[in-house]
N, C-alpha and C. Protein backbone atom coordinates (compact mmCIF):
# COMPACT_ATOMS: atom_id res chain seq x y z
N UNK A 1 -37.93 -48.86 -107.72
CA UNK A 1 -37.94 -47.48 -108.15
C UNK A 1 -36.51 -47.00 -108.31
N UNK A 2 -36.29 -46.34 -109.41
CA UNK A 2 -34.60 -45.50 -109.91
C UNK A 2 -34.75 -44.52 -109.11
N UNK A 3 -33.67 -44.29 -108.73
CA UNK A 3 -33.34 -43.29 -107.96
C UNK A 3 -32.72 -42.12 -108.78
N UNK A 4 -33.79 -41.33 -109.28
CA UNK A 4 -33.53 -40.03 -110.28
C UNK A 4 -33.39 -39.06 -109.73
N UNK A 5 -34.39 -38.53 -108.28
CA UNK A 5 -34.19 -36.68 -107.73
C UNK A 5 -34.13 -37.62 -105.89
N UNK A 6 -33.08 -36.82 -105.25
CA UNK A 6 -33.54 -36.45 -103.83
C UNK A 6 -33.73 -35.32 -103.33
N UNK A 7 -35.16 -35.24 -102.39
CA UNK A 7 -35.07 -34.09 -101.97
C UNK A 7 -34.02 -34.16 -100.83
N UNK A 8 -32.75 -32.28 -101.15
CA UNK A 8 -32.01 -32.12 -100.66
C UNK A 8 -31.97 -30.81 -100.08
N UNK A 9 -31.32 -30.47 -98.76
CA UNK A 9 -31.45 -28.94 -98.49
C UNK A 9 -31.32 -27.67 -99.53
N UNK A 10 -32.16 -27.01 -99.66
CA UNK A 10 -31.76 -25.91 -100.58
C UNK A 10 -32.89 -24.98 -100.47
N UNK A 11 -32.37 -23.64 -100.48
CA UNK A 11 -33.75 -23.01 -100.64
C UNK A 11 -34.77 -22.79 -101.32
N UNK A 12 -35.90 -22.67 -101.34
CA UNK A 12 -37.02 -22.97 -101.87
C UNK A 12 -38.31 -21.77 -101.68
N UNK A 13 -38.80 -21.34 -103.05
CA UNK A 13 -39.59 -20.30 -102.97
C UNK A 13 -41.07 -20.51 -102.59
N UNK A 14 -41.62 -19.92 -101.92
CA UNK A 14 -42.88 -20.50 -101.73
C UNK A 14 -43.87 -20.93 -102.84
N UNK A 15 -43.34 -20.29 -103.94
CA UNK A 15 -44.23 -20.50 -105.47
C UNK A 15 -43.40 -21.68 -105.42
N UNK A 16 -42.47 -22.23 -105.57
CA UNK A 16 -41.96 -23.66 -105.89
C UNK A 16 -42.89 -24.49 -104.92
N UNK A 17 -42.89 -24.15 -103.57
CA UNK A 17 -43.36 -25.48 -102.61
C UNK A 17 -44.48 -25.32 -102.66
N UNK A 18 -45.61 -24.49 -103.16
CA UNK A 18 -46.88 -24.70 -103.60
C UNK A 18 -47.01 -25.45 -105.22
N UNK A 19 -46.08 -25.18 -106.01
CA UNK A 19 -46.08 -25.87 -107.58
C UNK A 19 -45.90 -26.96 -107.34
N UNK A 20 -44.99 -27.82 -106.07
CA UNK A 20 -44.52 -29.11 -105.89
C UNK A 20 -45.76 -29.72 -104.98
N UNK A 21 -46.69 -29.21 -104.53
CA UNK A 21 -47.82 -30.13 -103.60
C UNK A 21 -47.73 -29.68 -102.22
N UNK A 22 -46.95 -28.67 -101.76
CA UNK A 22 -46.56 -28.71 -100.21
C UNK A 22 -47.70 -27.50 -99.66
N UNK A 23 -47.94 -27.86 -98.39
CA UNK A 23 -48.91 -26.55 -97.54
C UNK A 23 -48.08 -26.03 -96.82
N UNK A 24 -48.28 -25.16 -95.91
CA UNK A 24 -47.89 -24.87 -94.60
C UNK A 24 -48.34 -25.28 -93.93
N UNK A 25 -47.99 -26.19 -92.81
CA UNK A 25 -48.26 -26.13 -91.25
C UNK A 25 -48.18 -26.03 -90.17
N UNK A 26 -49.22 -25.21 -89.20
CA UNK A 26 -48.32 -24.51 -88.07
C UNK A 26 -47.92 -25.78 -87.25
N UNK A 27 -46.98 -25.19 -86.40
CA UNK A 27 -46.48 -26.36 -85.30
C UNK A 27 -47.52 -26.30 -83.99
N UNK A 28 -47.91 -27.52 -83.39
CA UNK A 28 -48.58 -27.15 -82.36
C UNK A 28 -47.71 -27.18 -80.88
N UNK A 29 -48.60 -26.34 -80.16
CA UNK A 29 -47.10 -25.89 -78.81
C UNK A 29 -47.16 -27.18 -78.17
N UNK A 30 -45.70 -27.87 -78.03
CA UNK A 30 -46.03 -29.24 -77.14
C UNK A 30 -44.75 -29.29 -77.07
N UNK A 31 -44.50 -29.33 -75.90
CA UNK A 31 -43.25 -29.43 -74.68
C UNK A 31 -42.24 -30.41 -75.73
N UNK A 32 -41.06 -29.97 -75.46
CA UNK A 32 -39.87 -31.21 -75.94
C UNK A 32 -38.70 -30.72 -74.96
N UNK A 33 -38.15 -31.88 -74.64
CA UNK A 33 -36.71 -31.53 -73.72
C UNK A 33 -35.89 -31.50 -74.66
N UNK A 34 -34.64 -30.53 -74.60
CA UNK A 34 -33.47 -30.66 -75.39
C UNK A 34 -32.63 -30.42 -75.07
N UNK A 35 -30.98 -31.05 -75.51
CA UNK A 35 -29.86 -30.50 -75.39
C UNK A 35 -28.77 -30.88 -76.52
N UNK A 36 -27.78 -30.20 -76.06
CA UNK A 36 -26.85 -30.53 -76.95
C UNK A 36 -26.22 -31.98 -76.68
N UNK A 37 -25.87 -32.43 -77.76
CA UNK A 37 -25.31 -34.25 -77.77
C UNK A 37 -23.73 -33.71 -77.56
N UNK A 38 -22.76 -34.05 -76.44
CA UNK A 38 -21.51 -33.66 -76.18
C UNK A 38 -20.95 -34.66 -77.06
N UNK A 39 -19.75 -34.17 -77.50
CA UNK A 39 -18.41 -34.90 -77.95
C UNK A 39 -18.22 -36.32 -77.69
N UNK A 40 -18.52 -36.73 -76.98
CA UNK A 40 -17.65 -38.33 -76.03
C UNK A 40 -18.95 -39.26 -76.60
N UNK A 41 -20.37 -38.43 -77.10
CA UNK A 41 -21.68 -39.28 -77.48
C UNK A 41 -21.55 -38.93 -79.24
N UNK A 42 -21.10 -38.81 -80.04
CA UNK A 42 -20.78 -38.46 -81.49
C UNK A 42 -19.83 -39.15 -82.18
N UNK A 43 -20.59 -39.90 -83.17
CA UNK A 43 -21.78 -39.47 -83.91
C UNK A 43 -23.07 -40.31 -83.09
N UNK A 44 -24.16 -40.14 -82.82
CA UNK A 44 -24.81 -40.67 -82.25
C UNK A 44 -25.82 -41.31 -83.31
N UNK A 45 -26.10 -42.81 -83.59
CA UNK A 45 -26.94 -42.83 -84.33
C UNK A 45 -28.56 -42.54 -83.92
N UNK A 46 -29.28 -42.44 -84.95
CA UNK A 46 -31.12 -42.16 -84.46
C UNK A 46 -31.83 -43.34 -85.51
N UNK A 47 -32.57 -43.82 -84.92
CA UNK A 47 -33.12 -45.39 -85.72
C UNK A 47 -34.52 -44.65 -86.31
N UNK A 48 -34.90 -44.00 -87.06
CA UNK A 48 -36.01 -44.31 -87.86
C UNK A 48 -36.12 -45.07 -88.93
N UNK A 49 -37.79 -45.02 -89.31
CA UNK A 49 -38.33 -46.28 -89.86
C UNK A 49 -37.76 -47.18 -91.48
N UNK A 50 -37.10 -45.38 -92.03
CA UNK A 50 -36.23 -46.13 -93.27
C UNK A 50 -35.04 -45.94 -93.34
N UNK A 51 -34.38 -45.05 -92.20
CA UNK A 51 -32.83 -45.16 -91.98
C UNK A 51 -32.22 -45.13 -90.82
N UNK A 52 -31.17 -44.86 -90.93
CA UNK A 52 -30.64 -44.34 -89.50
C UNK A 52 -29.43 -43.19 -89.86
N UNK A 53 -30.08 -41.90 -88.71
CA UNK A 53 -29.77 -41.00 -89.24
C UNK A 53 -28.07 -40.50 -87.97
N UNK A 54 -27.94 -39.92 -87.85
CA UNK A 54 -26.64 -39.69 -87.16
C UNK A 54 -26.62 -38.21 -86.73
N UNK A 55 -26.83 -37.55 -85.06
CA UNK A 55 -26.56 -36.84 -84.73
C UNK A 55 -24.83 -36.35 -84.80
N UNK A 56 -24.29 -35.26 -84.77
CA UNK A 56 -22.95 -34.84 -84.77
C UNK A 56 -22.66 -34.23 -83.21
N UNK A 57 -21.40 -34.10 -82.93
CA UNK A 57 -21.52 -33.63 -81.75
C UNK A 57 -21.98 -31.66 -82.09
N UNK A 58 -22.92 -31.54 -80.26
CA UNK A 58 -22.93 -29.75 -80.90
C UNK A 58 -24.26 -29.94 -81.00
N UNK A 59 -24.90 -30.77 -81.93
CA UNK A 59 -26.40 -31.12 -82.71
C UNK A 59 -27.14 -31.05 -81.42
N UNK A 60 -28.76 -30.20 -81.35
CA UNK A 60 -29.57 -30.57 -80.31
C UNK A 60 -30.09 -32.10 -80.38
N UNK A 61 -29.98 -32.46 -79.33
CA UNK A 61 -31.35 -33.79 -79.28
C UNK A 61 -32.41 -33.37 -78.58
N UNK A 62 -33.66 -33.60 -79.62
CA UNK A 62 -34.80 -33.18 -78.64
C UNK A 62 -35.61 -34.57 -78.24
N UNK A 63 -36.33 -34.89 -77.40
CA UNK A 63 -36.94 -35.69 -76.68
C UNK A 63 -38.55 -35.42 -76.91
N UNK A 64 -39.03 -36.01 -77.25
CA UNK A 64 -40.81 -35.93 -76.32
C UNK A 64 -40.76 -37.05 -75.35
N UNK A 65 -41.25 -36.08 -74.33
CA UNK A 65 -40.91 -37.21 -73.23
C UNK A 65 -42.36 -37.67 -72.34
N UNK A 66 -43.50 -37.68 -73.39
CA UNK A 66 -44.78 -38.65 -73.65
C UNK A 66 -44.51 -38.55 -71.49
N UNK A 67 -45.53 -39.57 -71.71
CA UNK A 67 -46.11 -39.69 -70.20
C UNK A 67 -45.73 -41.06 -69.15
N UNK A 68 -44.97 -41.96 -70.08
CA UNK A 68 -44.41 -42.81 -69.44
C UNK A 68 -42.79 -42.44 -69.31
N UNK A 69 -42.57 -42.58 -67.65
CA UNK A 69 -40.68 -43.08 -67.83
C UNK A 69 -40.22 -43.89 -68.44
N UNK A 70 -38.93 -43.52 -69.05
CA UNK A 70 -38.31 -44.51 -69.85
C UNK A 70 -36.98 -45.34 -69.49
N UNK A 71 -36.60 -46.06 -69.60
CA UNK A 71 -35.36 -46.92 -68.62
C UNK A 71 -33.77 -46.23 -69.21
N UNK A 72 -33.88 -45.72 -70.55
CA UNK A 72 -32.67 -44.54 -71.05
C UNK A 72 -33.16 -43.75 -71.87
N UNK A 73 -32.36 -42.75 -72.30
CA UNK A 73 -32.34 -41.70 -73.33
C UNK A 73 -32.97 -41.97 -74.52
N UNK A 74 -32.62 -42.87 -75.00
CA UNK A 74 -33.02 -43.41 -76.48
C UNK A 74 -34.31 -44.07 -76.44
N UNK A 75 -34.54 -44.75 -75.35
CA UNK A 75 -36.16 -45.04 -75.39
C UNK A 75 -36.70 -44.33 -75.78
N UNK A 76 -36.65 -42.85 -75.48
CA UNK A 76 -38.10 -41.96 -75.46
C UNK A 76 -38.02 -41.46 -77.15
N UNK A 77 -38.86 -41.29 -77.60
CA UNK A 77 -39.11 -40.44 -79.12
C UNK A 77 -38.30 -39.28 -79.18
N UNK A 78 -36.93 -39.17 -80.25
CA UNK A 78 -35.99 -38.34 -80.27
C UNK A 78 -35.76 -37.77 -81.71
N UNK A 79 -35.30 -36.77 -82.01
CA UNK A 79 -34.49 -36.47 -83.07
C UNK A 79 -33.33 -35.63 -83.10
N UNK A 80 -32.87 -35.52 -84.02
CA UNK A 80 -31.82 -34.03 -83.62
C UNK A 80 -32.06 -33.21 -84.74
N UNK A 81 -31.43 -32.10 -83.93
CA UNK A 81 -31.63 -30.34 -85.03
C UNK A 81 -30.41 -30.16 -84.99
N UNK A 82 -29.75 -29.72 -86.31
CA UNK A 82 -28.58 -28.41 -86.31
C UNK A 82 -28.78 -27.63 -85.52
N UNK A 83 -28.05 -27.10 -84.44
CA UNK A 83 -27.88 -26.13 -84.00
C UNK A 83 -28.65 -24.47 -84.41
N UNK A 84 -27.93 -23.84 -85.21
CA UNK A 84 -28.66 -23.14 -86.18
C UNK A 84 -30.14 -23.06 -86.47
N UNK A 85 -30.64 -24.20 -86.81
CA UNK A 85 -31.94 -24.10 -86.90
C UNK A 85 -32.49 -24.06 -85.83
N UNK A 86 -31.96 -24.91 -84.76
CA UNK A 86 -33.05 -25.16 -83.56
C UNK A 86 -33.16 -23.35 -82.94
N UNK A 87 -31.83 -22.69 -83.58
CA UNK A 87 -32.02 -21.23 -82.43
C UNK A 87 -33.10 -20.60 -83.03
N UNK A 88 -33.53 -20.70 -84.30
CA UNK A 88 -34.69 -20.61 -85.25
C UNK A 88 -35.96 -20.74 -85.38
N UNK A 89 -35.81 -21.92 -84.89
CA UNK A 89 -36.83 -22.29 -84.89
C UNK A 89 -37.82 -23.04 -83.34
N UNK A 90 -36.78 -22.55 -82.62
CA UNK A 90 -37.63 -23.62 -81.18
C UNK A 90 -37.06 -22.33 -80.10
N UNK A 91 -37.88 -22.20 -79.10
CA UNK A 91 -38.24 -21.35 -78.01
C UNK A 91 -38.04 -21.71 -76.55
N UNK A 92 -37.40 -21.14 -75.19
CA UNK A 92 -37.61 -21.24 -74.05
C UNK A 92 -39.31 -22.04 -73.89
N UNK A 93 -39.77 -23.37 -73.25
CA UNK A 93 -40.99 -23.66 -72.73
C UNK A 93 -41.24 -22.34 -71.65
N UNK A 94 -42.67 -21.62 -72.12
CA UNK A 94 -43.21 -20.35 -71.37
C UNK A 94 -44.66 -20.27 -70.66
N UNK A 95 -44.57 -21.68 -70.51
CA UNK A 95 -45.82 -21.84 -69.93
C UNK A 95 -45.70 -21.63 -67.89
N UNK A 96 -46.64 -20.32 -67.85
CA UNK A 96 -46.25 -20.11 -66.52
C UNK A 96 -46.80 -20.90 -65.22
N UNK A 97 -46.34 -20.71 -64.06
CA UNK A 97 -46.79 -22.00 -63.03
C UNK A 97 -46.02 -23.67 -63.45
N UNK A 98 -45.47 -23.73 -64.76
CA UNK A 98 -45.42 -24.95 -65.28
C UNK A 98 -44.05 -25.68 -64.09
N UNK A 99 -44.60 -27.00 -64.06
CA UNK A 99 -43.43 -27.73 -62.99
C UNK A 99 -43.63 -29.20 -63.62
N UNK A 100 -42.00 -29.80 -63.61
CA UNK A 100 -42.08 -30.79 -64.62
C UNK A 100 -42.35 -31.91 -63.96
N UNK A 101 -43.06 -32.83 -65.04
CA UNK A 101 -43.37 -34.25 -64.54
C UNK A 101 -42.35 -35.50 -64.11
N UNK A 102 -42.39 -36.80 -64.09
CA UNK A 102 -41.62 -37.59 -63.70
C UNK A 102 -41.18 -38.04 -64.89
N UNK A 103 -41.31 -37.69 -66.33
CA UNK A 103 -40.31 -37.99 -67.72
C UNK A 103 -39.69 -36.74 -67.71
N UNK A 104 -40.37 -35.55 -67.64
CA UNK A 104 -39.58 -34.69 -67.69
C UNK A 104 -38.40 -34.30 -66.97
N UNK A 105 -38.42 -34.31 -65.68
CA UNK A 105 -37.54 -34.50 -64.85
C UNK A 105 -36.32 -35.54 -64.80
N UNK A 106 -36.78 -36.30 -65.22
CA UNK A 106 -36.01 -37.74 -65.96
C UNK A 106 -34.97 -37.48 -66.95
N UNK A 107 -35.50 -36.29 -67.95
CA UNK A 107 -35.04 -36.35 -68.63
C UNK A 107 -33.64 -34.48 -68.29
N UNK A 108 -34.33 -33.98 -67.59
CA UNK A 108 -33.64 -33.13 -67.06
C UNK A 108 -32.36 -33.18 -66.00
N UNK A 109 -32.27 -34.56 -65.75
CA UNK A 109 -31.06 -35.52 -65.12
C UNK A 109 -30.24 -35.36 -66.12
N UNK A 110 -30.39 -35.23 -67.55
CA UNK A 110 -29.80 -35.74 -68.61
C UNK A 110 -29.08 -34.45 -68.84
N UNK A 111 -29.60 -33.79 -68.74
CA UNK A 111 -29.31 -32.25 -68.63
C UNK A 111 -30.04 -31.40 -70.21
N UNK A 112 -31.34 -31.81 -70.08
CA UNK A 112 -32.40 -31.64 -70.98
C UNK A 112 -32.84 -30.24 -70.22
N UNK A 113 -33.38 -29.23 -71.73
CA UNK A 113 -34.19 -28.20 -70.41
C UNK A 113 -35.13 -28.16 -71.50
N UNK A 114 -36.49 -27.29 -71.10
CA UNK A 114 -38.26 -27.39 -71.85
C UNK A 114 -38.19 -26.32 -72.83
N UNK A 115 -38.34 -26.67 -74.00
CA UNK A 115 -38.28 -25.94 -75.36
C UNK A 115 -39.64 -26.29 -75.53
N UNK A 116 -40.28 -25.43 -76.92
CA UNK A 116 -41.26 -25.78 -77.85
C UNK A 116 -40.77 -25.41 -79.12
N UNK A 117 -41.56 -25.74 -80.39
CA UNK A 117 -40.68 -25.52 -81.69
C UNK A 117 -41.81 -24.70 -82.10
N UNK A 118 -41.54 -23.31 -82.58
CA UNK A 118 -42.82 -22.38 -82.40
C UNK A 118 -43.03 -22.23 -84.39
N UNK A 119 -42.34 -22.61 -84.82
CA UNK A 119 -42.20 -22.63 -86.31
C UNK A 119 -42.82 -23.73 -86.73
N UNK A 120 -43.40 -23.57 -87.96
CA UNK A 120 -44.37 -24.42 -88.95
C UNK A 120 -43.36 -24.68 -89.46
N UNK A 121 -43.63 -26.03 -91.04
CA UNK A 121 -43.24 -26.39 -92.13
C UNK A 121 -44.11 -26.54 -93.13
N UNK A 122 -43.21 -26.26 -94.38
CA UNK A 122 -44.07 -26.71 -95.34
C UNK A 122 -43.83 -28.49 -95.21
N UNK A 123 -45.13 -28.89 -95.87
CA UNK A 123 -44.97 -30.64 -95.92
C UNK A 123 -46.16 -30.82 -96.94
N UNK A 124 -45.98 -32.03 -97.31
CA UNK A 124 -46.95 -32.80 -98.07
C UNK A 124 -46.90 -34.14 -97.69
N UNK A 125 -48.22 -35.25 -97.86
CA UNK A 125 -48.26 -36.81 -97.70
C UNK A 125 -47.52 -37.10 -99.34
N UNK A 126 -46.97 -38.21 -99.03
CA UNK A 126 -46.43 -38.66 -100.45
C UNK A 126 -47.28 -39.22 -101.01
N UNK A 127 -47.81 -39.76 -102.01
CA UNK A 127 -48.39 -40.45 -102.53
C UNK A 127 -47.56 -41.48 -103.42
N UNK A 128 -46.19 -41.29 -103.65
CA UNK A 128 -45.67 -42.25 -103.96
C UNK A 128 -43.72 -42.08 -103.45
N UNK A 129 -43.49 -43.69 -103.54
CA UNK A 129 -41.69 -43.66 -102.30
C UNK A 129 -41.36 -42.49 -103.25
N UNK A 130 -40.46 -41.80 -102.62
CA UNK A 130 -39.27 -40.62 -102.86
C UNK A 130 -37.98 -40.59 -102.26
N UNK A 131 -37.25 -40.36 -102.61
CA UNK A 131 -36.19 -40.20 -102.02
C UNK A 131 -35.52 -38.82 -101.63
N UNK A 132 -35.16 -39.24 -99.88
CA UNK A 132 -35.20 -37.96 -99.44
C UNK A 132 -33.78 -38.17 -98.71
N UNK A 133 -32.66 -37.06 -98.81
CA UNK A 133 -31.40 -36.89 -97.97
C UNK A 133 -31.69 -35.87 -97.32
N UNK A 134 -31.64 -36.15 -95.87
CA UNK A 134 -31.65 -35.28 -94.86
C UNK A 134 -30.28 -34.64 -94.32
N UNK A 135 -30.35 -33.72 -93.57
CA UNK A 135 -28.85 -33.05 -93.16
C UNK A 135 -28.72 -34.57 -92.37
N UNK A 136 -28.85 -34.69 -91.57
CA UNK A 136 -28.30 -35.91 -90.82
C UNK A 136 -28.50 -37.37 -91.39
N UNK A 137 -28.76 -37.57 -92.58
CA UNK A 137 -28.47 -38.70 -93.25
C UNK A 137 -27.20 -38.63 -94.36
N UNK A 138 -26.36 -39.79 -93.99
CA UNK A 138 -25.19 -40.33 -94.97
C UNK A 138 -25.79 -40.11 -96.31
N UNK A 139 -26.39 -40.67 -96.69
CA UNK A 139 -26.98 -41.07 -98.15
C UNK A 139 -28.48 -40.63 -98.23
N UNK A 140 -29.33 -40.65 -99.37
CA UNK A 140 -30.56 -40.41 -99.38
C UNK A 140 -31.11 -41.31 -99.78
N UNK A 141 -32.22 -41.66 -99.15
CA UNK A 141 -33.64 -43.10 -98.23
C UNK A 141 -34.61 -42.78 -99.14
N UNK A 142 -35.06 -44.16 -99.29
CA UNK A 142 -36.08 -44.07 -100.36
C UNK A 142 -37.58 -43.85 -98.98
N UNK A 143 -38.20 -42.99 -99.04
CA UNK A 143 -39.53 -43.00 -97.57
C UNK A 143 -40.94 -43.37 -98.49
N UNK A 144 -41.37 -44.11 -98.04
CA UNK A 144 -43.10 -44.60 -98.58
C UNK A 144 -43.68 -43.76 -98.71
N UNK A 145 -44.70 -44.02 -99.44
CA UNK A 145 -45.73 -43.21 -99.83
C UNK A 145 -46.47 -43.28 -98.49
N UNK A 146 -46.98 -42.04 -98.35
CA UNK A 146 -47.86 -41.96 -97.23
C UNK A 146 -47.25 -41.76 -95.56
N UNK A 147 -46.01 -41.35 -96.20
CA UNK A 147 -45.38 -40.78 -95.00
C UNK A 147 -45.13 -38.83 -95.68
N UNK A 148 -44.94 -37.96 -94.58
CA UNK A 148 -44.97 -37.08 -94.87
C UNK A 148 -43.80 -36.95 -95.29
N UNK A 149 -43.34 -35.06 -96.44
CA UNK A 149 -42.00 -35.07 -96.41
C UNK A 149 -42.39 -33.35 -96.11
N UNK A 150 -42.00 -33.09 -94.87
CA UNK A 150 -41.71 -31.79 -94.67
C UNK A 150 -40.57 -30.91 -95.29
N UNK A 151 -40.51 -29.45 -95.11
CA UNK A 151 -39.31 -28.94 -95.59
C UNK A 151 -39.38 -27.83 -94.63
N UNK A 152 -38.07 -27.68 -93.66
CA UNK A 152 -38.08 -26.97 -92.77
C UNK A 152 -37.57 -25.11 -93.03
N UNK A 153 -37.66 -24.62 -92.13
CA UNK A 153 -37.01 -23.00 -91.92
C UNK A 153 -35.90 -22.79 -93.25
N UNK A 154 -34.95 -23.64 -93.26
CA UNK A 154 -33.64 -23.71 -93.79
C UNK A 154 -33.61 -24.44 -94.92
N UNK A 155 -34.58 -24.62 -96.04
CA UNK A 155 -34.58 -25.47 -96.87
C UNK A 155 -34.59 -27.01 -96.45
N UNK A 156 -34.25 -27.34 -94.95
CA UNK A 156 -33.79 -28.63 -95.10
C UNK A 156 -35.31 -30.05 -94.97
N UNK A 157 -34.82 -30.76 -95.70
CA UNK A 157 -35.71 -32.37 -95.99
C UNK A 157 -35.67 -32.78 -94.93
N UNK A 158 -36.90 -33.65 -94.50
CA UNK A 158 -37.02 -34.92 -93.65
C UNK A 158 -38.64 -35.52 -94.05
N UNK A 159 -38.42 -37.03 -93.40
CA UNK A 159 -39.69 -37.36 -93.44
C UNK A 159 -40.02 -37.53 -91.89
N UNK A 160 -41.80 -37.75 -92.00
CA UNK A 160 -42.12 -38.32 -90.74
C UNK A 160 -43.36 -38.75 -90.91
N UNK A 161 -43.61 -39.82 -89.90
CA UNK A 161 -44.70 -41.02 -89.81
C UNK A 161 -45.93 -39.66 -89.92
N UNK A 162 -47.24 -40.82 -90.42
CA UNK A 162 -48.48 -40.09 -90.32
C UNK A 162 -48.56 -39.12 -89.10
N UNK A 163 -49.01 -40.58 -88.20
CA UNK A 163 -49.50 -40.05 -86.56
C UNK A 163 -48.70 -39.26 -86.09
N UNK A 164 -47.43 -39.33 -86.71
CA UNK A 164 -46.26 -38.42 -85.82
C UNK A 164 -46.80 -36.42 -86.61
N UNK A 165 -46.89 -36.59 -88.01
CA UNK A 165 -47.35 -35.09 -88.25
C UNK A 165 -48.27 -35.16 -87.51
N UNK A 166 -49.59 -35.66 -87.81
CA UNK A 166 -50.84 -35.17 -86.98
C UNK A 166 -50.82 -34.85 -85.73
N UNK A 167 -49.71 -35.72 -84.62
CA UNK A 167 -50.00 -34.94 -83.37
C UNK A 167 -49.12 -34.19 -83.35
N UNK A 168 -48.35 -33.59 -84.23
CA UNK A 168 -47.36 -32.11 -83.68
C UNK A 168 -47.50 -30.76 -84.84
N UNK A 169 -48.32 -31.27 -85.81
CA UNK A 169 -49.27 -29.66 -86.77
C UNK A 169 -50.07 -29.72 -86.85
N UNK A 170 -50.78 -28.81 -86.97
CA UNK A 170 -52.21 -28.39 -87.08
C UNK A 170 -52.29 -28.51 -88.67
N UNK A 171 -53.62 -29.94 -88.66
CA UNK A 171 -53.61 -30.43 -89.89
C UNK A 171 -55.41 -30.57 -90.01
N UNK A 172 -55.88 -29.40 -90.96
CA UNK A 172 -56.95 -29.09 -91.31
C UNK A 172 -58.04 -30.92 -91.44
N UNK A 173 -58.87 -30.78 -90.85
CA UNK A 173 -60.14 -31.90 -91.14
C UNK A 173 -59.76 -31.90 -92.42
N UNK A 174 -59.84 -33.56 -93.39
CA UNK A 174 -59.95 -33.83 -94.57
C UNK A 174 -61.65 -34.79 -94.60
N UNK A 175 -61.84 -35.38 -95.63
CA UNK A 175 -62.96 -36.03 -96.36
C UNK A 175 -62.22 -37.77 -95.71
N UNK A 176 -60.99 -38.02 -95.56
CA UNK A 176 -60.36 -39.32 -95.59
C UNK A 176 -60.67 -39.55 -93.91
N UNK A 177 -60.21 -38.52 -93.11
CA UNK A 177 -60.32 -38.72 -92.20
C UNK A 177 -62.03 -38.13 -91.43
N UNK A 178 -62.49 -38.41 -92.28
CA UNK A 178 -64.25 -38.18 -91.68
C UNK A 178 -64.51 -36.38 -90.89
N UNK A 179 -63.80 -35.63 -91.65
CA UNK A 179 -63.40 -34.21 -90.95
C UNK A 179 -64.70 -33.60 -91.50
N UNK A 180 -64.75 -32.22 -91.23
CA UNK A 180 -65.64 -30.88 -91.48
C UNK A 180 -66.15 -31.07 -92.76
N UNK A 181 -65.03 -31.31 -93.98
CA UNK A 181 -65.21 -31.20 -95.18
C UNK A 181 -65.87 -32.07 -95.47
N UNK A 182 -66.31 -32.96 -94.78
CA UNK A 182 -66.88 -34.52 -95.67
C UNK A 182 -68.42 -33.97 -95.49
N UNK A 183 -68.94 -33.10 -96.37
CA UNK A 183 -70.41 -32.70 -96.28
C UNK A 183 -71.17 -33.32 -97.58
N UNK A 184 -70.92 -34.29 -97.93
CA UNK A 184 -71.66 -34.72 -99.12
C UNK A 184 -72.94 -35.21 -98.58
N UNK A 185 -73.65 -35.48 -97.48
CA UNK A 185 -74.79 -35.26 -97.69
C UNK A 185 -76.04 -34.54 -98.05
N UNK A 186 -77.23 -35.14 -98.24
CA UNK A 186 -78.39 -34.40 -99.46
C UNK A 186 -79.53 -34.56 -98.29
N UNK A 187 -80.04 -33.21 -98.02
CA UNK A 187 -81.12 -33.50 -97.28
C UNK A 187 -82.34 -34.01 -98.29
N UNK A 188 -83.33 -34.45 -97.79
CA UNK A 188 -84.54 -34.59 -98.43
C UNK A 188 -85.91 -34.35 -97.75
């Protein structure tokens, strides 16, 4: 495939990201540890599935820190946010009585504290590779079809795995996945 358009940060009207295929979806509330990546750890790289993207120093790293301990930092499922956006878009964790588990705590050694990201994105599934430059990518990655490409608060691109949208937006029953909508049966 030629590499003719990447999607790149820029702002975007909601009549555009509905003309281009994209929905809204809300975020669902689910704990992430975060902090800022200091100086002495920058540029930090982040290994996803079609690049590797590069935190800056300053940049949040957020964590899901799932239910198993992990032996370091980078084990656990990470990304980073601009700064900026994350004040934007992610919240004090406000769940009351709440007391953290043995990843969480783990990860609060690190000097992680409990956010949620209370903001939706627009996104769409691809149906075919695209190429997408993210703020924290060098260059722009060609991502498969059938991975999502969200577009955040700030205009900005990323992709992410199936399973990874489905468990963090609220993503309406389809016909593919045997949901609500699949009513094609005929009584008789």
């Amino acid at each position: 495939m030629a590499q003719t358009r990447a999607y790149k940060q820029r702002t975007r009207t909601t009549d555009e990201l509905i003309a281009e295929g994209f929905a809204y979806y809300e975020r669902k509330k689910q704990l992430v540890m975060a902090a800022r990546l200091p100086a002495d750890r920058a540029p930090m790289p982040i290994r996803y599935p079609f690049e590797v993207a590069y935190a800056e120093a300053g940049d949040v790293l957020c964590f899901d820190p799932g239910k198993m301990l992990q032996r370091t930092l980078t084990d656990y499922d990470h990304w980073s946010v601009k700064p900026a956006i994350f004040l934007k878009t992610y919240r004090r964790w406000d769940q009351p009585g709440w007391k953290p588990n043995a990843t969480e705590l783990h990860l609060m050694r690190y000097g992680c504290r409990p956010y949620y990201k209370h903001k939706g994105v627009w996104a769409r599934q691809l149906t075919h590779d695209t190429w997408v430059h993210s703020l924290e990518s060098r260059e722009p990655v060609r991502v498969q079809a059938g991975m999502w490409l969200a577009i955040g608060e700030g205009g900005e691109p990323w992709h992410i795995e199936d399973d990874k949208f489905h468990a963090r937006y609220v993503v309406p029953e389809s016909p593919r996945r045997g949901g609500l909508l699949n009513l094609r049966r005929t009584s008789r």
